[in-house]
N, C-alpha and C. Protein backbone atom coordinates (compact mmCIF):
# COMPACT_ATOMS: atom_id res chain seq x y z
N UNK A 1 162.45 134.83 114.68
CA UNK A 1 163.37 134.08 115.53
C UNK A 1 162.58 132.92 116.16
N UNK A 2 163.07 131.98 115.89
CA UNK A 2 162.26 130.26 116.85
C UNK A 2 162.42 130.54 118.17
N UNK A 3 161.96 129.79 118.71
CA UNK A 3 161.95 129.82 120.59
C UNK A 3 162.92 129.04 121.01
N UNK A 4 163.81 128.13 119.96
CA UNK A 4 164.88 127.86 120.24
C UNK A 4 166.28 129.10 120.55
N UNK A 5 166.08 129.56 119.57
CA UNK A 5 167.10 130.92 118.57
C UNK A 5 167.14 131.89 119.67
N UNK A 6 165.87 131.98 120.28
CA UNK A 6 165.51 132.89 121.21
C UNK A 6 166.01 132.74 122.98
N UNK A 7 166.30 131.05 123.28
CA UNK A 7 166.46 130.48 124.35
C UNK A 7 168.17 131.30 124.07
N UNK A 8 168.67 130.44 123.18
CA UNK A 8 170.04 130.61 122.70
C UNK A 8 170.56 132.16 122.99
N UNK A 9 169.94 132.83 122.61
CA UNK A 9 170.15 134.35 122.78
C UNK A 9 169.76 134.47 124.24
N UNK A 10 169.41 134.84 125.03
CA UNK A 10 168.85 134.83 126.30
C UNK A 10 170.02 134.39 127.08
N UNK A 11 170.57 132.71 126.63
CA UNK A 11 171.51 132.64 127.74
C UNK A 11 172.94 133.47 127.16
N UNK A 12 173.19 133.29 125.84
CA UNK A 12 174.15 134.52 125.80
C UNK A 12 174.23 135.31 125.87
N UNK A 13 173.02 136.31 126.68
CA UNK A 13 172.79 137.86 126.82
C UNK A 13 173.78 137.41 128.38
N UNK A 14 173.06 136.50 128.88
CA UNK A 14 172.83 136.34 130.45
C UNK A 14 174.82 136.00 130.71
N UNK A 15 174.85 135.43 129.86
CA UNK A 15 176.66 134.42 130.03
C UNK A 15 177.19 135.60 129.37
N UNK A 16 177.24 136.65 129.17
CA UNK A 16 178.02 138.10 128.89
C UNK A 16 177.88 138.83 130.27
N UNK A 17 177.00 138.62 130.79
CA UNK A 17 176.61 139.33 132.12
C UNK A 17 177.19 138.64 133.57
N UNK A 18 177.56 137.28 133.19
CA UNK A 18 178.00 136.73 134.31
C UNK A 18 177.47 135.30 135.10
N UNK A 19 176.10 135.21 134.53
CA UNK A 19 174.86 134.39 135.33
C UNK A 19 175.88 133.36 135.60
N UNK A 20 175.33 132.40 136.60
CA UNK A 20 175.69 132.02 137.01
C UNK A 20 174.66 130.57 137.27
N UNK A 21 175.11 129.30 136.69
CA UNK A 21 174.10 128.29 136.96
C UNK A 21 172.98 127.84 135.67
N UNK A 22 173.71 128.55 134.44
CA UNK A 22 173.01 129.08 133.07
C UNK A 22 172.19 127.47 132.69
N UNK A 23 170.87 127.41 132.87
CA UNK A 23 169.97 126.16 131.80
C UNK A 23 169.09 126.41 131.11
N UNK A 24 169.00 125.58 129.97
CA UNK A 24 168.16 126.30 129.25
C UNK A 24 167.13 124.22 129.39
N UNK A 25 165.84 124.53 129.37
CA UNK A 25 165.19 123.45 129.72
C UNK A 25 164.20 123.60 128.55
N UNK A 26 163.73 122.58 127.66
CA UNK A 26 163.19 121.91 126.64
C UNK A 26 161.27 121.77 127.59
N UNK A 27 160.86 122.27 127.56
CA UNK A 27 159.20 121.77 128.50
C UNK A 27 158.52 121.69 127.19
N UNK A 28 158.27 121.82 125.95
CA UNK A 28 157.55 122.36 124.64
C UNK A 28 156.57 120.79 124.77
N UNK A 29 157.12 119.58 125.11
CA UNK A 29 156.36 118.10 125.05
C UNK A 29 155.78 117.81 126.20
N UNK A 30 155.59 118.65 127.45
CA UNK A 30 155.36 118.30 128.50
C UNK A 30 154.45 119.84 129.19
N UNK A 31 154.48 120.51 128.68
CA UNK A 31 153.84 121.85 129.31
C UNK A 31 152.84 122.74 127.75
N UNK A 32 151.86 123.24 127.89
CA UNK A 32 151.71 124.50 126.91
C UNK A 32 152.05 125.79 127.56
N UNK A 33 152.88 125.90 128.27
CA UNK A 33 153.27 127.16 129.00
C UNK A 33 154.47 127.77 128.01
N UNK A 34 155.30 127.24 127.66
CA UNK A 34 156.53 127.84 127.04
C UNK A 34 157.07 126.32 126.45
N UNK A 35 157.91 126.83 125.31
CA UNK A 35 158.77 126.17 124.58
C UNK A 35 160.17 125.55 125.48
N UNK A 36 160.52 126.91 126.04
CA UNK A 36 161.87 126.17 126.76
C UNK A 36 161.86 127.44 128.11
N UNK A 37 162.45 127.03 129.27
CA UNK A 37 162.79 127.55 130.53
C UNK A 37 163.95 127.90 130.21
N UNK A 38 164.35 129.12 130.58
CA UNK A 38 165.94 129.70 130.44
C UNK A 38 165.84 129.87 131.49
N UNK A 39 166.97 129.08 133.09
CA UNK A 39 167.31 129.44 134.15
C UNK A 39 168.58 129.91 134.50
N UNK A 40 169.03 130.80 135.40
CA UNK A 40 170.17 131.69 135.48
C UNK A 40 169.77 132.41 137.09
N UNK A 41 171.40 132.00 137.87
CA UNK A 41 171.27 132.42 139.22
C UNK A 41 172.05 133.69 139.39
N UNK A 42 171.93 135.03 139.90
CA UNK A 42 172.38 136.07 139.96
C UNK A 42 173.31 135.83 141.32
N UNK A 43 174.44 136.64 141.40
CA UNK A 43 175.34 136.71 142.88
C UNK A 43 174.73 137.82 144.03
N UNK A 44 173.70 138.24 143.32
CA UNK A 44 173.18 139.21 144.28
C UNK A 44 171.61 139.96 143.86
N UNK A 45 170.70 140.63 144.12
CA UNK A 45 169.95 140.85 143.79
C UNK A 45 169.70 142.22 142.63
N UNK A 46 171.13 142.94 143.01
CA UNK A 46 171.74 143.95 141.82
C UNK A 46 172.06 143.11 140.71
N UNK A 47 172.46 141.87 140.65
CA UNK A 47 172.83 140.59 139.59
C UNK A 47 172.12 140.81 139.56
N UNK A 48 170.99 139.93 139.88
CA UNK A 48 169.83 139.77 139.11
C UNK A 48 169.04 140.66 138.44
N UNK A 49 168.97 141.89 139.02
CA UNK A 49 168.12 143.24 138.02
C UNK A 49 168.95 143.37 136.76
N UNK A 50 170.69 143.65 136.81
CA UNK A 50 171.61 143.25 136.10
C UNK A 50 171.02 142.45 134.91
N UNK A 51 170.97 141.16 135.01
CA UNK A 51 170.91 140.38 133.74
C UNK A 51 169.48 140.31 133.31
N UNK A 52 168.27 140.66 134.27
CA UNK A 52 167.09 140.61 133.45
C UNK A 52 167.21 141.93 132.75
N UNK A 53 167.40 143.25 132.86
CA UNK A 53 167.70 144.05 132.06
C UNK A 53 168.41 144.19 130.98
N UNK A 54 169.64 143.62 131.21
CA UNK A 54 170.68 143.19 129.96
C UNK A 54 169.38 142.49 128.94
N UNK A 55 169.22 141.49 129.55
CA UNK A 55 168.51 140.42 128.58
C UNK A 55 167.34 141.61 128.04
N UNK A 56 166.40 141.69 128.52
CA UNK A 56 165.21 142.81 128.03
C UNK A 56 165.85 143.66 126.98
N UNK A 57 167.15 144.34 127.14
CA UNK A 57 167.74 145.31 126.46
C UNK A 57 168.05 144.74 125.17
N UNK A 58 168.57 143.60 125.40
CA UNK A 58 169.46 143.29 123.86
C UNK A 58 168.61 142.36 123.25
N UNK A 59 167.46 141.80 123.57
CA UNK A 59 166.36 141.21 123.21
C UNK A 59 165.32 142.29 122.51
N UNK A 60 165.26 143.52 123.09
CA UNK A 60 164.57 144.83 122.07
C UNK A 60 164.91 145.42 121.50
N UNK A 61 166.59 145.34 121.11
CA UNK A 61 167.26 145.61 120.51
C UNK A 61 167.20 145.14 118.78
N UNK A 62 166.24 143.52 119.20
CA UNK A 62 166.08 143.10 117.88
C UNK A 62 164.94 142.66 117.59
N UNK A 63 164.39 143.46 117.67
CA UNK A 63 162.52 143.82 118.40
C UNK A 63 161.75 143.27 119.45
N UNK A 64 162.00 142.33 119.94
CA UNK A 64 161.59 141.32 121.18
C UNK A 64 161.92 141.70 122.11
N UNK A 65 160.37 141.71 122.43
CA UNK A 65 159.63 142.31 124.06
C UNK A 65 159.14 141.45 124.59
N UNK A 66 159.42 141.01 126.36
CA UNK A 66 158.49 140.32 127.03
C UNK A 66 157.24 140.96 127.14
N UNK A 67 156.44 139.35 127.05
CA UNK A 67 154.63 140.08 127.34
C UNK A 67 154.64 139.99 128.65
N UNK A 68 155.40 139.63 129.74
CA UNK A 68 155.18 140.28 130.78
C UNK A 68 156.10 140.30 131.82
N UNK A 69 156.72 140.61 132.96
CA UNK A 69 158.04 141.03 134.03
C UNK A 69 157.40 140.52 134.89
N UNK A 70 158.00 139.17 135.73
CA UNK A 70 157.31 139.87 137.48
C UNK A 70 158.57 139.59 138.55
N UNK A 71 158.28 139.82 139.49
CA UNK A 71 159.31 139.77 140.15
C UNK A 71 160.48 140.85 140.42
N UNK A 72 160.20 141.72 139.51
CA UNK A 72 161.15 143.07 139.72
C UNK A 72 161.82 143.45 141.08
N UNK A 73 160.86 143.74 141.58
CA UNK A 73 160.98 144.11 143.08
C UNK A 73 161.07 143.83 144.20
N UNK A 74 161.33 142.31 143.78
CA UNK A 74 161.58 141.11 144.72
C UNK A 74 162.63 141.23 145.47
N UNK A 75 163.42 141.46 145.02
CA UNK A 75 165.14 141.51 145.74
C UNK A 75 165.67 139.97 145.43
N UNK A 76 164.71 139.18 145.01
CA UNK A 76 165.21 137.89 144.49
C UNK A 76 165.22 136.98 143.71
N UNK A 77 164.31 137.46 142.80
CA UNK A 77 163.70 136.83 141.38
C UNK A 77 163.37 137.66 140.39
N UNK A 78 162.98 137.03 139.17
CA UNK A 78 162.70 138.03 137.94
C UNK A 78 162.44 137.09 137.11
N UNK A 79 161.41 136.97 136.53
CA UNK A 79 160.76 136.20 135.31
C UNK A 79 160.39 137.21 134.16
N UNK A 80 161.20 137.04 133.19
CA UNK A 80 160.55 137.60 131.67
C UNK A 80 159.92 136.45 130.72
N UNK A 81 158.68 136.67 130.57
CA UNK A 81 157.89 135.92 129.83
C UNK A 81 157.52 136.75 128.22
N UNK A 82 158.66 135.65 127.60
CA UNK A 82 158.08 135.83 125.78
C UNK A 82 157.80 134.46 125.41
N UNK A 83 156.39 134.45 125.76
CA UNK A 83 155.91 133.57 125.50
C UNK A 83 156.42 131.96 125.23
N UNK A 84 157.01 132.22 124.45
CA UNK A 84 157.43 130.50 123.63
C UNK A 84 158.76 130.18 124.67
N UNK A 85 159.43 131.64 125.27
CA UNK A 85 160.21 131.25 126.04
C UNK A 85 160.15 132.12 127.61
N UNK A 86 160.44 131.08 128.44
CA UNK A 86 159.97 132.26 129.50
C UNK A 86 161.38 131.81 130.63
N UNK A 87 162.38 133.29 130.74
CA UNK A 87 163.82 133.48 131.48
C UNK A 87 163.53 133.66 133.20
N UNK A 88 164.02 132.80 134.09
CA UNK A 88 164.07 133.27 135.39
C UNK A 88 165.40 133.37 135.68
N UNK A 89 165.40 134.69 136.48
CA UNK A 89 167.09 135.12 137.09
C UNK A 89 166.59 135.13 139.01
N UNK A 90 167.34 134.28 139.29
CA UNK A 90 167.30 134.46 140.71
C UNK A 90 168.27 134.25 141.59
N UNK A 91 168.74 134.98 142.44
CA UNK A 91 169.78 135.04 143.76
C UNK A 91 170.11 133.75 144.24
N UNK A 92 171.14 133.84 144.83
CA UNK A 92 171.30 132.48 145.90
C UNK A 92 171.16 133.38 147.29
N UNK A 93 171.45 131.35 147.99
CA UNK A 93 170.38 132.03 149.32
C UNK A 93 171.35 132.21 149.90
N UNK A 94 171.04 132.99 150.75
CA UNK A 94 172.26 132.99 151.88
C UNK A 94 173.40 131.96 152.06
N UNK A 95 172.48 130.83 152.57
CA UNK A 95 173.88 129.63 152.52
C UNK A 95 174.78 129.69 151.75
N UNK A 96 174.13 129.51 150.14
CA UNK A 96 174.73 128.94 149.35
C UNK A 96 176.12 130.69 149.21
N UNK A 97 176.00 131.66 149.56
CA UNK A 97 176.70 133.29 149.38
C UNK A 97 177.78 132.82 150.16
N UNK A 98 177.29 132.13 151.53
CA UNK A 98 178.33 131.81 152.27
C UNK A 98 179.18 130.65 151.90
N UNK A 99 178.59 129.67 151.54
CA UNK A 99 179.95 128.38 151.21
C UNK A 99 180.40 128.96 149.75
N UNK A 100 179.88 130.08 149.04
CA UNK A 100 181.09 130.04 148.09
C UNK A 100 182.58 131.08 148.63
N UNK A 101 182.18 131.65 149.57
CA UNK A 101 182.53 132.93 150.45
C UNK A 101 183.65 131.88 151.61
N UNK A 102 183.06 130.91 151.92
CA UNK A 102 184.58 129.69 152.56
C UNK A 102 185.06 129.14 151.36
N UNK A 103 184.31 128.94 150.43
CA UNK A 103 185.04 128.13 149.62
C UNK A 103 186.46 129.12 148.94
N UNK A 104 186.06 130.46 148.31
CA UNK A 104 186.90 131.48 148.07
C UNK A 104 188.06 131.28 148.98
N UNK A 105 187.87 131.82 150.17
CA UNK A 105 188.76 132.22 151.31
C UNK A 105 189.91 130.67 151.67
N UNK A 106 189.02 129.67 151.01
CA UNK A 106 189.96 128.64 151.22
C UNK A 106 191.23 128.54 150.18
N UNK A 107 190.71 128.70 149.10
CA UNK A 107 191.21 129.11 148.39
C UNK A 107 192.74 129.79 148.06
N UNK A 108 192.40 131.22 148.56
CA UNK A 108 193.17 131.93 148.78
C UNK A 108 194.26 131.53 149.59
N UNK A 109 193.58 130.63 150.62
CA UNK A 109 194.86 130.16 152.02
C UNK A 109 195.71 129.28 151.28
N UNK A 110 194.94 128.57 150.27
CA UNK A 110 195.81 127.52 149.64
C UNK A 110 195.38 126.00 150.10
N UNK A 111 194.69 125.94 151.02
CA UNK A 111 193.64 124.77 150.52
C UNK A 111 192.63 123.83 149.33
């Protein structure tokens, strides 16, 4: 699988799960760190364990394993690094929980 093929899969693990804010970023001409950044914002920090697991799951499903996790236990981030591509899932902040939380409720009023 290319590190393209691989970005591609990642955000459709993640866009089955819900993510929220889904990019996938090209660095391969500008970094030797990774081929491409897969970014994705969780609604909560259960989101976020949520889709880095999904992703881990259905990514070893077709033999691909990150070489490494961090952030697990954060309550607000999660980086899986396979190399050529490396996925961050992270929360919004408070603020942003709350203006979608008026924005909803406005909503509803009919605003």
């Amino acid at each position: 699988m290319t590190s393209l093929e691989l970005a591609k899969e990642a955000v459709k693990v993640m866009d089955d799960k819900k993510a929220l804010n889904l990019k996938v970023i090209g660095i391969k001409d500008i970094s030797v760190l990774a081929d491409y950044f897969v970014l994705a914002t969780g609604t909560s920090s259960t989101h976020v364990k949520a889709l880095a697991d999904e992703t881990e799951f259905r990514l070893k499903q077709v033999g691909i394993s990150p070489l490494h996790t961090e952030g697990y236990h954060s309550n607000s981030w999660i980086v899986l690094d396979y190399s050529n591509v490396i996925g961050k899932g992270g929360g919004r902040s408070k603020k942003e929980a709350e203006q979608q939380a008026a924005r909803e409720a406005m909503e509803l009023m009919g605003y």
